[in-house]
Protein backbone atom coordinates (compact mmCIF):
# COMPACT_ATOMS: atom_id res chain seq x y z
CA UNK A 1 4.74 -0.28 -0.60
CA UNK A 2 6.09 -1.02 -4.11
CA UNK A 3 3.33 -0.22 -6.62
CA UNK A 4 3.53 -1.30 -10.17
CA UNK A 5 2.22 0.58 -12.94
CA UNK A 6 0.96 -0.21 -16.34
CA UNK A 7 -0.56 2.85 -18.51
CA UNK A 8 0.97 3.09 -22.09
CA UNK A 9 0.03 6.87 -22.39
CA UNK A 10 3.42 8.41 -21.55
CA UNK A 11 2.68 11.30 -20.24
CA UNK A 12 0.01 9.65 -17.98
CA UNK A 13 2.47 7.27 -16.42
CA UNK A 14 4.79 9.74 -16.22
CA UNK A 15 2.79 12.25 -13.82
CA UNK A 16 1.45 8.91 -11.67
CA UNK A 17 5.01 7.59 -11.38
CA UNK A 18 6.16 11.05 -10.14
CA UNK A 19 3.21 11.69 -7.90
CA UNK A 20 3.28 8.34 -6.30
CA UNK A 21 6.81 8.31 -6.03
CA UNK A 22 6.60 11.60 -4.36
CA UNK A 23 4.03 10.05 -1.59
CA UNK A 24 6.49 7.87 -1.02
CA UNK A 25 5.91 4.78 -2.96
CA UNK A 26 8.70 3.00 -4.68
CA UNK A 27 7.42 2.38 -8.45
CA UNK A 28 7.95 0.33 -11.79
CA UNK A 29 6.23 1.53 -14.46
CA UNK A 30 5.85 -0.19 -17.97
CA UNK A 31 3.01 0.69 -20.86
CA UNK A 32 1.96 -3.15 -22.02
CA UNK A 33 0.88 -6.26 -20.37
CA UNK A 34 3.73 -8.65 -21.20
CA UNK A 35 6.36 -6.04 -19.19
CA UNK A 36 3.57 -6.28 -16.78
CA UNK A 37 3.42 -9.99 -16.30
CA UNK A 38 7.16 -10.48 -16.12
CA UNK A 39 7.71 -8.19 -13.24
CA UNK A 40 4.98 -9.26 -11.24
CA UNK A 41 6.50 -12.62 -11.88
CA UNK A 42 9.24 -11.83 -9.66
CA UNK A 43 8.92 -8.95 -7.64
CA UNK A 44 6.63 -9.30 -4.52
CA UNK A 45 4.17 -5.85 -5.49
CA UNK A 46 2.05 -4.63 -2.61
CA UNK A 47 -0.48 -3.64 -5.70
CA UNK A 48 -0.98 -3.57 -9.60
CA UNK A 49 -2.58 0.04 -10.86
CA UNK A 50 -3.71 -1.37 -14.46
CA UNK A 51 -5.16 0.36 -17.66
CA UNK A 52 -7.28 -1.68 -19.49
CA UNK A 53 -6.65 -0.49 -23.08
CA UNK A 54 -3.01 -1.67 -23.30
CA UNK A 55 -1.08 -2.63 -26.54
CA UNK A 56 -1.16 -6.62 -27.29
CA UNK A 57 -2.48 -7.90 -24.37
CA UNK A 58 -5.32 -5.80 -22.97
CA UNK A 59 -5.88 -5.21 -19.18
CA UNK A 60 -8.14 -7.97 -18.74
CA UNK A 61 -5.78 -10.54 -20.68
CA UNK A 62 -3.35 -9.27 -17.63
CA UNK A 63 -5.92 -9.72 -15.20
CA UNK A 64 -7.04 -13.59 -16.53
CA UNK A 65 -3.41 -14.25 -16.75
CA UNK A 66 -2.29 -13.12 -13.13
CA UNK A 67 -4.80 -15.13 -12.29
CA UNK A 68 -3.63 -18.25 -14.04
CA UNK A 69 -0.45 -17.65 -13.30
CA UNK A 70 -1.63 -17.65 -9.40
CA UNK A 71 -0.22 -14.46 -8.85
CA UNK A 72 -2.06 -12.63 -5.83
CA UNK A 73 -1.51 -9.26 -6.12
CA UNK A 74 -4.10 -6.64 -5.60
CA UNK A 75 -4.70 -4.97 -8.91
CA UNK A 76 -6.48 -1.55 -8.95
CA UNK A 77 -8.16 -0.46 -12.26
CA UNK A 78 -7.87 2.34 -13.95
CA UNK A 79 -9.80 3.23 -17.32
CA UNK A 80 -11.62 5.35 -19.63
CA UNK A 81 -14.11 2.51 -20.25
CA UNK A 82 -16.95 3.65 -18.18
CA UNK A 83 -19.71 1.50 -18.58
CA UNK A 84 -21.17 -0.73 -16.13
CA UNK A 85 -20.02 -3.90 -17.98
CA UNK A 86 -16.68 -3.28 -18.21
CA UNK A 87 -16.48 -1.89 -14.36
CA UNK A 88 -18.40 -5.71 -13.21
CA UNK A 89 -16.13 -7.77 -15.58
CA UNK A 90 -12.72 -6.25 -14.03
CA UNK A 91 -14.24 -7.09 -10.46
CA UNK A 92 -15.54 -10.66 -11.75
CA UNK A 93 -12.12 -11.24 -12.58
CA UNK A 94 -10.63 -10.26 -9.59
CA UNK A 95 -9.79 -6.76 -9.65
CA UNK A 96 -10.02 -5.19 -6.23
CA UNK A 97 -10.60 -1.63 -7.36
CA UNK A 98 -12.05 0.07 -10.54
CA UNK A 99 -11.31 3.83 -11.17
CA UNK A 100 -12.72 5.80 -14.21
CA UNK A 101 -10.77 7.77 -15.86
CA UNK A 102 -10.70 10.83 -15.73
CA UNK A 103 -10.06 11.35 -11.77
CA UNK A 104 -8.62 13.45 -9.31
CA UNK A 105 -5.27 12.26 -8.16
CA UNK A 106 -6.30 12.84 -4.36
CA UNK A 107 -9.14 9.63 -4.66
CA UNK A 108 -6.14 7.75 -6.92
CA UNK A 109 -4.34 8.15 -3.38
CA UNK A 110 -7.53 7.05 -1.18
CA UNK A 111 -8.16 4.07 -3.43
CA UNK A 112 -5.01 2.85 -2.68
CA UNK A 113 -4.78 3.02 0.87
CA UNK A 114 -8.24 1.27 1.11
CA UNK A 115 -6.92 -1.45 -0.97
CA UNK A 116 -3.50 -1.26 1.66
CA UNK A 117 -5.69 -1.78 4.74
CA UNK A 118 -7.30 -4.35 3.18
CA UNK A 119 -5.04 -6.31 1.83
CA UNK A 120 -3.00 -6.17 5.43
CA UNK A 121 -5.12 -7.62 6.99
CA UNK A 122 -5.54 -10.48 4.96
CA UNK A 123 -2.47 -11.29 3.19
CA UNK A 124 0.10 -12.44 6.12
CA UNK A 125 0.25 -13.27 9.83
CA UNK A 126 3.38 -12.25 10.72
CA UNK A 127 5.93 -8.90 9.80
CA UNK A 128 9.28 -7.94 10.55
CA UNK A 129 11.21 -5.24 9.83
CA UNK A 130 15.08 -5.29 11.30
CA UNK A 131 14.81 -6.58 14.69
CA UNK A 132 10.90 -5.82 15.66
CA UNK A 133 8.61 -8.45 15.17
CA UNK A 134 4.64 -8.28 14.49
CA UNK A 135 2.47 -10.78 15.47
CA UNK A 136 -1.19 -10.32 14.20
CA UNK A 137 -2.30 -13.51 15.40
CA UNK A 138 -1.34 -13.51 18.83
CA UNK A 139 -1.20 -9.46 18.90
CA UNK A 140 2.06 -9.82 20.41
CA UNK A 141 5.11 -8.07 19.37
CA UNK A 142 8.73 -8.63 20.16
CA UNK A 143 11.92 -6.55 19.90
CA UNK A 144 15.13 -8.72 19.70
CA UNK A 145 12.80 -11.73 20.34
CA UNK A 146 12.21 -10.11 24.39
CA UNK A 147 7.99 -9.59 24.10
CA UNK A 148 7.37 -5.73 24.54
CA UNK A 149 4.02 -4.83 25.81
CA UNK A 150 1.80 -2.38 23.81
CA UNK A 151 -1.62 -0.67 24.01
CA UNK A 152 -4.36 -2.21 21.21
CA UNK A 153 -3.70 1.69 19.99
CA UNK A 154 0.01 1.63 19.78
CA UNK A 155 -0.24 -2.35 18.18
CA UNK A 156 -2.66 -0.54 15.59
CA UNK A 157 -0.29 2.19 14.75
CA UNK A 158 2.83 -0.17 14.63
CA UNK A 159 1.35 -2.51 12.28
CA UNK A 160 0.24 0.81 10.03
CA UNK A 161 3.62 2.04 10.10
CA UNK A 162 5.20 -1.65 9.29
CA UNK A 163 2.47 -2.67 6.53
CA UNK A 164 4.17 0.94 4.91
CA UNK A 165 7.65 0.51 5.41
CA UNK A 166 9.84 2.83 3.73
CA UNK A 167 6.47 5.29 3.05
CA UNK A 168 6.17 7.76 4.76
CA UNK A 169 3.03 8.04 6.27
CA UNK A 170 1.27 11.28 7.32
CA UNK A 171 -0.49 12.34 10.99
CA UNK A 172 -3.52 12.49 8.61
CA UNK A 173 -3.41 9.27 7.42
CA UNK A 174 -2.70 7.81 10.40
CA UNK A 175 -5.66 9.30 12.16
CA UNK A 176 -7.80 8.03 9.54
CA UNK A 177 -6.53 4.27 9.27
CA UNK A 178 -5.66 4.09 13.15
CA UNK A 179 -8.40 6.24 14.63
CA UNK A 180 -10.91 6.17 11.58
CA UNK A 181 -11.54 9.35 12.14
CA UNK A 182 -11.44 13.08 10.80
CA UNK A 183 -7.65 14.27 11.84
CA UNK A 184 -8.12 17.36 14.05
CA UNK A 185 -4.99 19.75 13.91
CA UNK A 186 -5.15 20.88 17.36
CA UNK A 187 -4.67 17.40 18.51
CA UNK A 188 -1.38 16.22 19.44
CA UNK A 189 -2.42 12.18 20.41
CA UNK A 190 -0.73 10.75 17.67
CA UNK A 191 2.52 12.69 19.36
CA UNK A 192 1.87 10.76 22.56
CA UNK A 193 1.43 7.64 21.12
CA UNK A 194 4.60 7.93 18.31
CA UNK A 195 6.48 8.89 21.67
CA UNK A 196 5.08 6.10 23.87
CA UNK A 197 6.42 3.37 21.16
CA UNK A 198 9.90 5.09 20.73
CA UNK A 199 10.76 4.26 24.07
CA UNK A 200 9.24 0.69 24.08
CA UNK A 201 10.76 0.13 20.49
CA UNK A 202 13.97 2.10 20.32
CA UNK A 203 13.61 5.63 19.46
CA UNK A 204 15.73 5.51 16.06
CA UNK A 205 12.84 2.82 14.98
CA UNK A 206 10.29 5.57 13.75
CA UNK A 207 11.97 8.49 12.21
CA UNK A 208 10.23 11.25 11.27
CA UNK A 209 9.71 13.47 8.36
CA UNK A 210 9.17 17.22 8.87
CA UNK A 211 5.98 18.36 7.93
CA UNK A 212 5.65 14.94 5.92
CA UNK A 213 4.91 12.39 8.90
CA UNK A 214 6.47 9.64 10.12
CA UNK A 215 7.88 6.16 8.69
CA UNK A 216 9.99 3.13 9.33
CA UNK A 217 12.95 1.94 6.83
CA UNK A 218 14.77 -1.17 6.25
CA UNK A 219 13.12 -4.71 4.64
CA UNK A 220 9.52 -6.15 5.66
CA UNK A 221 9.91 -9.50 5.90
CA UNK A 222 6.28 -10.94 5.76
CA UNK A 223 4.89 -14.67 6.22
């Protein structure tokens, strides 16, 4: 997912560039609202992390203006206003997410993919990334346009994995967004089922990341 990110304390963007980055996000980070605007103007985001104490215009200009502008992009919060007010007038203007500052990185991280399974489910119909195909409508999926037949588990997983193209994506977080459940480390079902789709998919489709996780490259293509 490409994340865009507008904090105008340096040093702040700085370590949330790197750490995101490092998750495996692809980032563009800029410290005012005009930058802000422009690039989610023409680059198709998967979300917007936005301070709301920006130089010139202020988060909530950005957020009025995205919305003007009809640009649907899910914007997460983040600020060092704390009071009620200014958490219920981000949301009323259709923030998705509103973080106070300070926080721990690790709920930064858990915000985000709660705003990822959200928005995936909402947002489009239809992915495809090289040759695979992802129905969500019909559940079906295709490879080459030939229909391959999948378990509801392994659909689940593949449309995680897609959604996150070019993240890598841990067993973790798959347990938790596939299985919604606790991940237990003496477990090896995710194995199984990252095996099972290998041979219905191809097995260079899902490549995997030692002691990372596991992730699909190439360009999601999304309608």
């Amino acid at each position: 997912m490409r994340i865009l990110l507008v904090e105008d304390e340096p040093k702040l963007n700085e370590f949330l560039h790197k750490g995101l980055e490092q998750q495996g996000y692809l980032v563009d980070g800029v410290e005012n609202g005009a930058s802000a605007l422009e690039l989610a103007a023409v680059h198709r985001y998967g979300l917007i992390i936005l301070d709301l104490m920006l130089p010139g215009q202020t988060g909530y200009e950005v957020l009025s203006n995205l919305r003007s502008f009809n640009i649907n992009i899910p914007v997460l919060v983040i600020s060092a206003l704390s009071g009620t007010e200014n958490v219920v007038r981000a949301l009323d203007m259709g923030a998705a997410d509103y973080l106070k500052k300070p926080f721990d990185f690790e709920e930064l991280l858990a915000r985000i993919r709660v705003i990822s399974r959200k928005g995936a489910h909402t947002t489009w119909t239809k992915m495809q990334v090289g040759d695979i195909t992802l129905d969500r409508v019909s559940r079906k999926v295709f490879v080459g346009g030939r229909e391959v037949d999948l378990t509801k588990r392994e659909f689940v997983l593949l449309e995680h994995l897609m959604v996150n193209t070019n993240r890598i994506v841990s067993k973790t977080e798959i347990a938790e967004s596939v299985w919604e459940i606790s991940f237990d480390t003496g477990s090896n079902v995710i194995e199984v089922h990252l095996s099972s789709l290998r041979k219905k998919l191809g097995e260079q489709v899902i490549k995997t990341k030692v002691g990372l996780g596991y992730y699909m490259d190439g360009s999601l293509i999304k309608s």
